[in-house]
PDB file of N, CA and C in Angstrom:
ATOM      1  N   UNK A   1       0.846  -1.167   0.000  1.00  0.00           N
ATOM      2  CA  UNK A   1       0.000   0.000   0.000  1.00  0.00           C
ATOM      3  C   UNK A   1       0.892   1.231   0.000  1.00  0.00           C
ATOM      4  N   UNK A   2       0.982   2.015  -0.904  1.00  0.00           N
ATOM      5  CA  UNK A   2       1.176   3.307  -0.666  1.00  0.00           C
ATOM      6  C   UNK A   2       0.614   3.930  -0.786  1.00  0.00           C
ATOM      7  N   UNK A   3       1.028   5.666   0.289  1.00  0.00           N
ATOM      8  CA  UNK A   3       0.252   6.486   0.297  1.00  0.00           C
ATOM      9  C   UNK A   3       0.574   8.194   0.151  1.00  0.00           C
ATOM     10  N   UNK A   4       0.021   9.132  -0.004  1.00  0.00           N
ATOM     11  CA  UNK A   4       0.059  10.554  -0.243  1.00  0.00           C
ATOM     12  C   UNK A   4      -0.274  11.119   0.146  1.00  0.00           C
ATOM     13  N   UNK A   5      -0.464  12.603   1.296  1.00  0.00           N
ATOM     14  CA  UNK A   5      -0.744  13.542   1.517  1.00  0.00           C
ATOM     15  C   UNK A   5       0.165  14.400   2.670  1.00  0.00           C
ATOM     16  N   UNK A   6      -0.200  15.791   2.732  1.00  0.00           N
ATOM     17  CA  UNK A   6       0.442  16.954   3.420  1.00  0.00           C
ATOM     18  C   UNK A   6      -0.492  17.352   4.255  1.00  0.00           C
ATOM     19  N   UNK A   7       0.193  18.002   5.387  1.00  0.00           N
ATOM     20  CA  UNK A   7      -0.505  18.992   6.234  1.00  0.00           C
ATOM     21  C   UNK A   7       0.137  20.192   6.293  1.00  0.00           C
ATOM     22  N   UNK A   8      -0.686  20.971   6.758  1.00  0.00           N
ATOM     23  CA  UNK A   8      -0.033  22.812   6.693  1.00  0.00           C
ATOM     24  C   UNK A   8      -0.562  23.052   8.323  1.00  0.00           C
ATOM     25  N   UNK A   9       0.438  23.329   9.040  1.00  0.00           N
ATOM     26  CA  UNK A   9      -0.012  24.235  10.583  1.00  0.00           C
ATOM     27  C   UNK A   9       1.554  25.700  10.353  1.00  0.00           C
ATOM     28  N   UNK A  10       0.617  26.196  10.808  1.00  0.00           N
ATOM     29  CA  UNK A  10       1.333  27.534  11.719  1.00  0.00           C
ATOM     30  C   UNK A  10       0.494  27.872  13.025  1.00  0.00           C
ATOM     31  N   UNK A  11       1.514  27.432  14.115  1.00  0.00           N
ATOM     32  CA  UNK A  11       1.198  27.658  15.506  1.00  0.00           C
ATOM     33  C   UNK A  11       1.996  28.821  16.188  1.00  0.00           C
ATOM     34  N   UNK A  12       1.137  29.131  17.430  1.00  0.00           N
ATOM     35  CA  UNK A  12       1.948  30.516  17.862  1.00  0.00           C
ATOM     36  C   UNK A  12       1.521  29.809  19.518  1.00  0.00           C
ATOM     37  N   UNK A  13       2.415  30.588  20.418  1.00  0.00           N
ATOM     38  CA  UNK A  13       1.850  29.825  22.363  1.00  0.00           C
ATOM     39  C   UNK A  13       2.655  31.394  22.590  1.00  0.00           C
ATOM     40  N   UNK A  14       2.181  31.361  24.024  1.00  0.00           N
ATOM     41  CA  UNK A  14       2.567  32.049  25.179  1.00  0.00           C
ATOM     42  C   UNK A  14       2.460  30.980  26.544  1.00  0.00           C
ATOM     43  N   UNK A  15       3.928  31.405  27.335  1.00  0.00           N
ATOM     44  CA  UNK A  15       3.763  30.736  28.303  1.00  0.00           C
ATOM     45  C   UNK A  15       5.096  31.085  29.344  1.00  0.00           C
ATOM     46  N   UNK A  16       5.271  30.505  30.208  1.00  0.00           N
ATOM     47  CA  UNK A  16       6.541  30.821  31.063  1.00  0.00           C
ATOM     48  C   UNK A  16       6.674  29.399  31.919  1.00  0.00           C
ATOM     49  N   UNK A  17       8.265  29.900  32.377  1.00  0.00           N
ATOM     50  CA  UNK A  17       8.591  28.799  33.632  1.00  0.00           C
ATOM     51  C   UNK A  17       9.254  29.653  34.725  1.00  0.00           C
ATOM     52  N   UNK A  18       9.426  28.610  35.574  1.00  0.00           N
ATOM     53  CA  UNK A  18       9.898  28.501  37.028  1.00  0.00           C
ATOM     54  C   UNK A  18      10.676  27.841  37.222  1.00  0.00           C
ATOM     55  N   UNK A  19      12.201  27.935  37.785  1.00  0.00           N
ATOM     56  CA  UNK A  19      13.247  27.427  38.018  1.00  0.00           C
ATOM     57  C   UNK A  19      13.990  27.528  39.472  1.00  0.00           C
ATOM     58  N   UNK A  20      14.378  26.892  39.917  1.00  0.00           N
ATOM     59  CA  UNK A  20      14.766  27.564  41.462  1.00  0.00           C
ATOM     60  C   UNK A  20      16.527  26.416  41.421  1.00  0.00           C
ATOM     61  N   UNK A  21      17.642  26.702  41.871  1.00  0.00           N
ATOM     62  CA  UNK A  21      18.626  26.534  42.529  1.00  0.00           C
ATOM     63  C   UNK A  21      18.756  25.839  43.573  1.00  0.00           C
ATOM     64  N   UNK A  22      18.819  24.354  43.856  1.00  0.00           N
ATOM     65  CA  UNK A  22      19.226  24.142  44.807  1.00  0.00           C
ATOM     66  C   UNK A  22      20.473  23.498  45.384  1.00  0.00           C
ATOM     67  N   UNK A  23      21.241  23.862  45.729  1.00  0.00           N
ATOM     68  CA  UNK A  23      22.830  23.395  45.364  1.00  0.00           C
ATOM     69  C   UNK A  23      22.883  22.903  44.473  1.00  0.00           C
ATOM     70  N   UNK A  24      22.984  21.785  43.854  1.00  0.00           N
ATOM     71  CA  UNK A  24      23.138  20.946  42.878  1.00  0.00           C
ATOM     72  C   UNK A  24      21.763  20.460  41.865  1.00  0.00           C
ATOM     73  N   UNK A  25      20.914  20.813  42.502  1.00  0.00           N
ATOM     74  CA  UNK A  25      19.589  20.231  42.063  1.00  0.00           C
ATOM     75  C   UNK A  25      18.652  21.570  41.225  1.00  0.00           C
ATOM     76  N   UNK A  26      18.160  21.475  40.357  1.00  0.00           N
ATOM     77  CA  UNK A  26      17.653  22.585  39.320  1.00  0.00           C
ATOM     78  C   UNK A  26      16.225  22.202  39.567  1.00  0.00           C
ATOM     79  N   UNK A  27      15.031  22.032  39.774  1.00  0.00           N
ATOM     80  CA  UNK A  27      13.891  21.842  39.726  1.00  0.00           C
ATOM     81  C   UNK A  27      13.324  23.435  38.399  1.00  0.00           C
ATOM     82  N   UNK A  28      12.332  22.799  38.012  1.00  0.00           N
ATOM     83  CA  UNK A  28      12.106  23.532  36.864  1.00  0.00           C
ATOM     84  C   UNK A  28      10.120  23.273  36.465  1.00  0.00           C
ATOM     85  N   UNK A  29       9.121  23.940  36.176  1.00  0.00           N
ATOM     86  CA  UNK A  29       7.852  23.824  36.255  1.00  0.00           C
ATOM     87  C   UNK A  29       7.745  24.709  34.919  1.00  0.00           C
ATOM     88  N   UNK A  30       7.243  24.621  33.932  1.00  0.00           N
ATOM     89  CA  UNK A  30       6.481  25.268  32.573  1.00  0.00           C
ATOM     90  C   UNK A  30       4.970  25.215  32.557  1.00  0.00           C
ATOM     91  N   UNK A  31       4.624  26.048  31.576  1.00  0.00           N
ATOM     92  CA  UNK A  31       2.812  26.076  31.367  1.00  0.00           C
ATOM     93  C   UNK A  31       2.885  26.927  30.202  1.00  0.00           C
ATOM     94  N   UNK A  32       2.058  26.533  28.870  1.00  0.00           N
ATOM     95  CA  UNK A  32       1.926  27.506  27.942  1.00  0.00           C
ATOM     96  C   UNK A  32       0.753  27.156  27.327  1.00  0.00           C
ATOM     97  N   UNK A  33      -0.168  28.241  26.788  1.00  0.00           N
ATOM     98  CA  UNK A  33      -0.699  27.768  26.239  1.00  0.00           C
ATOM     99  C   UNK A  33      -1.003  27.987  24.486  1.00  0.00           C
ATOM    100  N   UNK A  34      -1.379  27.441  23.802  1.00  0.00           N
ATOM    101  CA  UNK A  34      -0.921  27.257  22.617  1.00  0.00           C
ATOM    102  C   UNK A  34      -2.681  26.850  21.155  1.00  0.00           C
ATOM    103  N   UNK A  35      -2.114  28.297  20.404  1.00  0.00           N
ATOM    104  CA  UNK A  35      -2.887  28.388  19.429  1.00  0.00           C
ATOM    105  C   UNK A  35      -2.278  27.784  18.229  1.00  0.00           C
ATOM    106  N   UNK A  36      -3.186  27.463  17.247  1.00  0.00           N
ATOM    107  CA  UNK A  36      -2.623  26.641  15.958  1.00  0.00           C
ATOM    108  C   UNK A  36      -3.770  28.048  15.198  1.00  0.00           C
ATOM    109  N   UNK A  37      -2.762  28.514  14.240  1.00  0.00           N
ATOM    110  CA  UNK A  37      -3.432  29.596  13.461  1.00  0.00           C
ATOM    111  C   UNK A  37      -3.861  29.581  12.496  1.00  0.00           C
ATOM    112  N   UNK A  38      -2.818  28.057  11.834  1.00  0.00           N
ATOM    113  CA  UNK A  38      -3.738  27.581  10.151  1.00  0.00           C
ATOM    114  C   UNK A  38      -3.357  25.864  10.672  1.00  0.00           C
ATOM    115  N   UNK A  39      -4.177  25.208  10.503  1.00  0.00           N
ATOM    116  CA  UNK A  39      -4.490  24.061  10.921  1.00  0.00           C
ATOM    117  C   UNK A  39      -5.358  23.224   9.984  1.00  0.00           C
ATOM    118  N   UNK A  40      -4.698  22.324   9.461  1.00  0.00           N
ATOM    119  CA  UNK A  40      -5.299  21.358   8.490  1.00  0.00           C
ATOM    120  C   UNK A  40      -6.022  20.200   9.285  1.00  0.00           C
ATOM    121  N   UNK A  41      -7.153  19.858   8.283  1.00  0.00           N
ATOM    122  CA  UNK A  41      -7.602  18.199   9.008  1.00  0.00           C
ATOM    123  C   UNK A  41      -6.821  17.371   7.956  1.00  0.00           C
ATOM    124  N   UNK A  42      -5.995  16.267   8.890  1.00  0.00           N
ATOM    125  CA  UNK A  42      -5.482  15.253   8.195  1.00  0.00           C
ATOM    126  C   UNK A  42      -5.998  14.177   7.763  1.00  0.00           C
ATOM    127  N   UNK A  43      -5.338  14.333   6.253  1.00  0.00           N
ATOM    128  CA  UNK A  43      -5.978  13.321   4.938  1.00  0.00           C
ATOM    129  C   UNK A  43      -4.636  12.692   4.230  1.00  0.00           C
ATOM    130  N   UNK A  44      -5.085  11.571   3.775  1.00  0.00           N
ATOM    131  CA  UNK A  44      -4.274  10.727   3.258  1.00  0.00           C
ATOM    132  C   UNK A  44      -5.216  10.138   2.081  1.00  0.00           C
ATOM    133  N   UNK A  45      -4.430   9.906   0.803  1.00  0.00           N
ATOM    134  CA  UNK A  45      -5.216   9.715  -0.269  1.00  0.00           C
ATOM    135  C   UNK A  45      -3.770   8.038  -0.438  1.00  0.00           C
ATOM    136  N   UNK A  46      -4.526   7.057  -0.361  1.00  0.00           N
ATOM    137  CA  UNK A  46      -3.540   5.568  -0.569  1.00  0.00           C
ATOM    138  C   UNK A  46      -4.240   4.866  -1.487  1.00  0.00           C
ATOM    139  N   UNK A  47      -3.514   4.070  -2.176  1.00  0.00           N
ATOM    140  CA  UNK A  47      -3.434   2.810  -3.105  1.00  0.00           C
ATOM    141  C   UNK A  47      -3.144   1.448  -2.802  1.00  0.00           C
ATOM    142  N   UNK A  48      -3.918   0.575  -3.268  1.00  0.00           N
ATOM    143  CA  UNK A  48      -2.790  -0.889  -2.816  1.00  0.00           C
ATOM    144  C   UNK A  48      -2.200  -0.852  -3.930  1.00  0.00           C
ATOM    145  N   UNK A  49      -0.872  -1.293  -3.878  1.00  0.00           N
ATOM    146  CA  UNK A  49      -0.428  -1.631  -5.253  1.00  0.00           C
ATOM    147  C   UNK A  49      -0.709  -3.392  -5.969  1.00  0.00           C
ATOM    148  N   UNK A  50      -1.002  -3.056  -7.368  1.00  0.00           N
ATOM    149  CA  UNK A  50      -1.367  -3.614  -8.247  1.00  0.00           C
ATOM    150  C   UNK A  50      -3.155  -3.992  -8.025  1.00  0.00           C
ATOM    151  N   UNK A  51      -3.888  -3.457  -7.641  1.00  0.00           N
ATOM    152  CA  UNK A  51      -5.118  -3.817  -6.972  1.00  0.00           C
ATOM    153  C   UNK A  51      -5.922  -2.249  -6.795  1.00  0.00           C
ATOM    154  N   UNK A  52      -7.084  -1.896  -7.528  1.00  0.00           N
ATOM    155  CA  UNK A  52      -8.140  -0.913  -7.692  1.00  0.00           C
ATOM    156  C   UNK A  52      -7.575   0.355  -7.628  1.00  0.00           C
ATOM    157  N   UNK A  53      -8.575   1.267  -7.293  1.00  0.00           N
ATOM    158  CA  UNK A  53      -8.147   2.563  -7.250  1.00  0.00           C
ATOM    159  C   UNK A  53      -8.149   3.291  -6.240  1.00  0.00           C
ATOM    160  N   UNK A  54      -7.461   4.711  -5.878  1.00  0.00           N
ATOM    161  CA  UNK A  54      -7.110   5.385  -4.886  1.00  0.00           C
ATOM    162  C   UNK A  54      -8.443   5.381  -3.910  1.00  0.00           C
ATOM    163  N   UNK A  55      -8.034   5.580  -2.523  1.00  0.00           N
ATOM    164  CA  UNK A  55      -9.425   6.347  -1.357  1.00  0.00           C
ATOM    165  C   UNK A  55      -8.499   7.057  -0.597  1.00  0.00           C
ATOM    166  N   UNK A  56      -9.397   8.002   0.189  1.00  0.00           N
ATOM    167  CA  UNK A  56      -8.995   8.802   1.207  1.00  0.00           C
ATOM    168  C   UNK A  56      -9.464   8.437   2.838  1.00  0.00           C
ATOM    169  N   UNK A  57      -8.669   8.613   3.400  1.00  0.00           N
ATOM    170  CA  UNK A  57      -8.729   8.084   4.768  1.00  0.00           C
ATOM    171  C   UNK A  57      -8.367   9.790   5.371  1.00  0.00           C
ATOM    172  N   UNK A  58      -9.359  10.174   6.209  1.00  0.00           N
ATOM    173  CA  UNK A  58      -9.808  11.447   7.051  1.00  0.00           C
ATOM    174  C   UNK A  58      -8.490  11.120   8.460  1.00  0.00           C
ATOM    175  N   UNK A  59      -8.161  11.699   9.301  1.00  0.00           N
ATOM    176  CA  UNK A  59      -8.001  12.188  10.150  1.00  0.00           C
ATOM    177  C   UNK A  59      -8.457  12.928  11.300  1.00  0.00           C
ATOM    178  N   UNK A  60      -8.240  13.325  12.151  1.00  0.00           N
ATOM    179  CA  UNK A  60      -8.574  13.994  12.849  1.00  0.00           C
ATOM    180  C   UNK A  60      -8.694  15.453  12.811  1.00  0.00           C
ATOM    181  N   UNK A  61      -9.384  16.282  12.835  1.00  0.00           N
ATOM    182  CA  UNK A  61      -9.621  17.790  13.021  1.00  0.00           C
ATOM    183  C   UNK A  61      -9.325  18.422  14.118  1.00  0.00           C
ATOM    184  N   UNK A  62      -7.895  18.968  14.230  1.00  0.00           N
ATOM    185  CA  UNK A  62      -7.288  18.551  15.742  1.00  0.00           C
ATOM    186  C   UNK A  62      -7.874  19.944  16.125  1.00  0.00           C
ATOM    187  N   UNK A  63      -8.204  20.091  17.408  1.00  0.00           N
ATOM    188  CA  UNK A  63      -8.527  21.853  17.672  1.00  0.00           C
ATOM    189  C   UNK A  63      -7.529  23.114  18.215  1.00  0.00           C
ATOM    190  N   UNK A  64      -7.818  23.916  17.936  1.00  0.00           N
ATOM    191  CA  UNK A  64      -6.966  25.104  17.832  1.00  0.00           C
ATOM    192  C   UNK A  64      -6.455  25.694  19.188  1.00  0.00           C
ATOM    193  N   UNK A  65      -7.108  25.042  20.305  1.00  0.00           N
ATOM    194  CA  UNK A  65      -5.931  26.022  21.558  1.00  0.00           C
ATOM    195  C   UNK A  65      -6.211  24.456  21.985  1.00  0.00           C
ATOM    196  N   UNK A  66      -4.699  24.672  22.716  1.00  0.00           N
ATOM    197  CA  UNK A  66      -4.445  23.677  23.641  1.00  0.00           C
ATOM    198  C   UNK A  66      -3.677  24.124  25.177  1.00  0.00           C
ATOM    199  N   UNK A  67      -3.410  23.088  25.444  1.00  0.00           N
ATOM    200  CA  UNK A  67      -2.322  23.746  26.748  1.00  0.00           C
ATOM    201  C   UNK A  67      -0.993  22.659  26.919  1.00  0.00           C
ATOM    202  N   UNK A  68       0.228  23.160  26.937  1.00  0.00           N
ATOM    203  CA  UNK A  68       1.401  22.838  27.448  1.00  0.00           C
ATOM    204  C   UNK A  68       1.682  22.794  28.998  1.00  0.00           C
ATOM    205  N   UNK A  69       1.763  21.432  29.931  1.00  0.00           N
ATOM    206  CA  UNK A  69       1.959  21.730  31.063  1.00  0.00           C
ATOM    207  C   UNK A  69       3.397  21.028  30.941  1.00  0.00           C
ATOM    208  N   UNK A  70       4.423  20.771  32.339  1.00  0.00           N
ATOM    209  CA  UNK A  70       5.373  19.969  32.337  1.00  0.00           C
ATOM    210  C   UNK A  70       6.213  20.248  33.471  1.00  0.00           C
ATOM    211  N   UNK A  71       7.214  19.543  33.715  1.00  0.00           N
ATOM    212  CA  UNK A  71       8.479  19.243  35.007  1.00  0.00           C
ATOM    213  C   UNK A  71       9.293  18.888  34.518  1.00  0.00           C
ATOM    214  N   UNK A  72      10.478  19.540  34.972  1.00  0.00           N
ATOM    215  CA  UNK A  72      11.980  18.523  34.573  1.00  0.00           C
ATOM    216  C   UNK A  72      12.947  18.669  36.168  1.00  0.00           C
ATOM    217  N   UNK A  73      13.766  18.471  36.216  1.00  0.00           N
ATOM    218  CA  UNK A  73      14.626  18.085  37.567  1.00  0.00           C
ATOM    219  C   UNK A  73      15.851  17.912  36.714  1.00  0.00           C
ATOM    220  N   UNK A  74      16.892  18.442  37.125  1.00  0.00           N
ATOM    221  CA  UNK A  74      18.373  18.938  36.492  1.00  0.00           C
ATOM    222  C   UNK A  74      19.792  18.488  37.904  1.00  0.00           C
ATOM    223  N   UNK A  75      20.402  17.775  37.936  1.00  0.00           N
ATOM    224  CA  UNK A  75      21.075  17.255  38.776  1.00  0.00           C
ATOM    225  C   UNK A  75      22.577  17.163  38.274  1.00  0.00           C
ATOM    226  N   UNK A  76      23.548  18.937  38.809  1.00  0.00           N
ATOM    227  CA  UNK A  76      24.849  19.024  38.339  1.00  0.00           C
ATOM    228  C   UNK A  76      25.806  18.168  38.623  1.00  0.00           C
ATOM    229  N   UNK A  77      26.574  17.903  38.270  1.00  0.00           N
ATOM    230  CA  UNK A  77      27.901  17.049  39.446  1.00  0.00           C
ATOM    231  C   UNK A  77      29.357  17.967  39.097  1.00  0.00           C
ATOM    232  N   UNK A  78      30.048  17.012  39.484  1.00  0.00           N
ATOM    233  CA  UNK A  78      31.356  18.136  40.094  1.00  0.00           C
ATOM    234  C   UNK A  78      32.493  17.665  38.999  1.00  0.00           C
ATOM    235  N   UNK A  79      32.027  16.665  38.162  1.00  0.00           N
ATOM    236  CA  UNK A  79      32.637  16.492  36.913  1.00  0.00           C
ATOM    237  C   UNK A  79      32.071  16.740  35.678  1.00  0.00           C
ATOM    238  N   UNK A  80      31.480  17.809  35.669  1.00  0.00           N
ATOM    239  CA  UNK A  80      30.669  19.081  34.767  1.00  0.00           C
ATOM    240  C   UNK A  80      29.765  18.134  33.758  1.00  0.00           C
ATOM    241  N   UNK A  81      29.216  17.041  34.560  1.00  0.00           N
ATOM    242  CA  UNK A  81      28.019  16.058  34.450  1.00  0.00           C
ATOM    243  C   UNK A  81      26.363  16.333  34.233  1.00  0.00           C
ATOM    244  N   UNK A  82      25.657  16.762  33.509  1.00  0.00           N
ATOM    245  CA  UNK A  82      24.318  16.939  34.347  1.00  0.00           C
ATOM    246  C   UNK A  82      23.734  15.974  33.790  1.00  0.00           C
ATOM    247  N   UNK A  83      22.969  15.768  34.967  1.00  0.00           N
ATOM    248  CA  UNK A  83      21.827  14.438  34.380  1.00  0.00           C
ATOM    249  C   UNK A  83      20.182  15.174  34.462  1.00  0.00           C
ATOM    250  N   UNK A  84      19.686  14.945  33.542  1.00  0.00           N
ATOM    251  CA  UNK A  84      18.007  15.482  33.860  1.00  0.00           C
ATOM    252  C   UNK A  84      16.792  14.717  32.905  1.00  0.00           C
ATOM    253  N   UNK A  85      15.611  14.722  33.794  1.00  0.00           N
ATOM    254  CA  UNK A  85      14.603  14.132  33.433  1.00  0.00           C
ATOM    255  C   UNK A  85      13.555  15.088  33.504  1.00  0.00           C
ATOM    256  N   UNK A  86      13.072  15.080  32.235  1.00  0.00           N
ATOM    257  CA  UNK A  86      11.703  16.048  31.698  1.00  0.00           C
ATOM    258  C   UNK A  86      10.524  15.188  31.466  1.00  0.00           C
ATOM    259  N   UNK A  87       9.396  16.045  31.662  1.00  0.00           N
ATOM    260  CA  UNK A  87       8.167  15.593  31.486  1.00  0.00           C
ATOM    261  C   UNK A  87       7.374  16.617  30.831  1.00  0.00           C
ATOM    262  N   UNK A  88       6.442  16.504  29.580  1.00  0.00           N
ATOM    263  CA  UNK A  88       5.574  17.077  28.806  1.00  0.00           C
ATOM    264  C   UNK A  88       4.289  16.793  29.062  1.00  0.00           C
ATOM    265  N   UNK A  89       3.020  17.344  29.024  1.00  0.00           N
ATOM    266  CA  UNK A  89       1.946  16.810  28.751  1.00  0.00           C
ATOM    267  C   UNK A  89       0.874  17.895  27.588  1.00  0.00           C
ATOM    268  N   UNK A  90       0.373  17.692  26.481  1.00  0.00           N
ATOM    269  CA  UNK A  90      -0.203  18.697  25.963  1.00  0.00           C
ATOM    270  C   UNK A  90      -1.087  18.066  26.087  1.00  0.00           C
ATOM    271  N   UNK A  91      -2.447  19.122  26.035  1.00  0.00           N
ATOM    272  CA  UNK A  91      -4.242  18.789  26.250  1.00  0.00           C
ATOM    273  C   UNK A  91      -4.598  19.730  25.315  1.00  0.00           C
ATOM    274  N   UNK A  92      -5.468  18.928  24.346  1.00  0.00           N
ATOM    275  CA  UNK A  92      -6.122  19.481  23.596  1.00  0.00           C
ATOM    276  C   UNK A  92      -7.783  18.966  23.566  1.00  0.00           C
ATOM    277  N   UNK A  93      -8.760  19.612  23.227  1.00  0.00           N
ATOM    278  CA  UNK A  93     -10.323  19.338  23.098  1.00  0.00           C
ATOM    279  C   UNK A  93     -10.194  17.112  22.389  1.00  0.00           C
ATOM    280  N   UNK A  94     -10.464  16.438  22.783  1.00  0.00           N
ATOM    281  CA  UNK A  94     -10.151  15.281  22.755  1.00  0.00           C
ATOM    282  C   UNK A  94      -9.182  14.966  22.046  1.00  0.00           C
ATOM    283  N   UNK A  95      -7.677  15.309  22.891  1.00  0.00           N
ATOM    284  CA  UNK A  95      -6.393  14.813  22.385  1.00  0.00           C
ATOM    285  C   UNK A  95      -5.677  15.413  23.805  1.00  0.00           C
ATOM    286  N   UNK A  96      -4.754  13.970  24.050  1.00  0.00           N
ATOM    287  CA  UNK A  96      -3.497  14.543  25.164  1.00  0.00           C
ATOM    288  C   UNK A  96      -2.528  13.699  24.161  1.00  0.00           C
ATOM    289  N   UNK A  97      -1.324  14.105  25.104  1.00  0.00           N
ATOM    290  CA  UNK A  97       0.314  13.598  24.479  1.00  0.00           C
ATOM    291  C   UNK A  97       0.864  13.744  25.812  1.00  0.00           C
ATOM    292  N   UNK A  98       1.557  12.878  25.972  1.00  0.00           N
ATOM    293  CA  UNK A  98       2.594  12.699  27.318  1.00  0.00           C
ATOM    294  C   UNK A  98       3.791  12.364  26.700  1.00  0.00           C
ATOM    295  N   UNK A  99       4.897  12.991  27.237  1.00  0.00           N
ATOM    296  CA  UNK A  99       6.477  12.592  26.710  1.00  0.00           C
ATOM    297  C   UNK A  99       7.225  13.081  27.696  1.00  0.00           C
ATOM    298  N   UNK A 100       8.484  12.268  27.685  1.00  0.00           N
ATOM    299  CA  UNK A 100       8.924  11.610  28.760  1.00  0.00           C
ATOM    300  C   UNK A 100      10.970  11.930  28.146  1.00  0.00           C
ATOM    301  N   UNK A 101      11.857  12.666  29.044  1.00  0.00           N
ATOM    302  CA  UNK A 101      13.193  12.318  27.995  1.00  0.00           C
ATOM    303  C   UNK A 101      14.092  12.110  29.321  1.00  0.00           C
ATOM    304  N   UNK A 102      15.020  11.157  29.694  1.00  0.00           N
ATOM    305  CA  UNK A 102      16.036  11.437  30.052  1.00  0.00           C
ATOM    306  C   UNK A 102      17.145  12.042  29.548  1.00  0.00           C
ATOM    307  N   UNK A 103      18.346  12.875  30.162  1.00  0.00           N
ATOM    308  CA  UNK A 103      19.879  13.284  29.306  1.00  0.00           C
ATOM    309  C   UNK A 103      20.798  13.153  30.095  1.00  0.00           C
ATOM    310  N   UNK A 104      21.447  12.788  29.932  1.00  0.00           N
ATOM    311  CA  UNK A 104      23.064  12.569  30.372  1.00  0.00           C
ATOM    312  C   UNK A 104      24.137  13.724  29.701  1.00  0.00           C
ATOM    313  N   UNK A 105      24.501  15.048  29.740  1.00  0.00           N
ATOM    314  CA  UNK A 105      25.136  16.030  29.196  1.00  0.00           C
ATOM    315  C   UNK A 105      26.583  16.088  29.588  1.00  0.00           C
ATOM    316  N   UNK A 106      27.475  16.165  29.034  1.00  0.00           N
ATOM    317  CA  UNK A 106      29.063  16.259  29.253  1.00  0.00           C
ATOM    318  C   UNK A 106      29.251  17.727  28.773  1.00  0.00           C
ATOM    319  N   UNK A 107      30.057  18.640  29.661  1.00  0.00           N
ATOM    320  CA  UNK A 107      30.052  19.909  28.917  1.00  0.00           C
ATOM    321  C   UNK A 107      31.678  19.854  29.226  1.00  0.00           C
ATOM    322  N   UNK A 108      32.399  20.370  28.342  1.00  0.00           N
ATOM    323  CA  UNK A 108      33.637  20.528  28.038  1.00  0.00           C
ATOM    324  C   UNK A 108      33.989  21.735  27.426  1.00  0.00           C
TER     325      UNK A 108
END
């Protein structure tokens, strides 16, 4: 089966964070929230190969404000080490996303 189509977004957000110092330890809190200004519903136009002709398969009509919440935790060491773990969550009118990253950073 192959298949064909594009989407077009231009998004814009406002938002801020919070960070605080604690000897070694960075704690960190975000919130934004977030408009999509041209926003396509996603379509896909597919084929099987060698077998009939094209259809389109719809998508979702994702909606236009959402919200960005999240946490990360930042942990320096004394061999210019940082280790940190982030957390995302976006909410949209029936749609979330959760994401998740550890890093291990060497700065030299």
């Amino acid at each position: 089966m192959t298949g064909l189509g594009s989407i077009g977004t231009m998004a814009s957000g406002a938002g801020g964070r919070v960070e605080s110092d604690i000897g070694n330890l960075v704690p960190e809190v975000h919130a934004a929230w977030l408009y999509d200004i041209v926003t396509d519903t996603q379509e896909i136009t597919s084929t099987y190969t060698g077998a009939g002709g094209a259809f389109k398969t719809n998508g979702v009509d994702p909606a236009r404000h959402g919200a960005n919440l999240g946490a990360s935790v930042a942990l320096r060491t004394i061999s210019n080490i940082t280790l940190s773990a982030n957390y995302d969550a976006e909410f949209r009118e029936e749609y979330s996303s959760h994401s998740g990253m550890l890093t291990i950073n060497y700065s030299f």
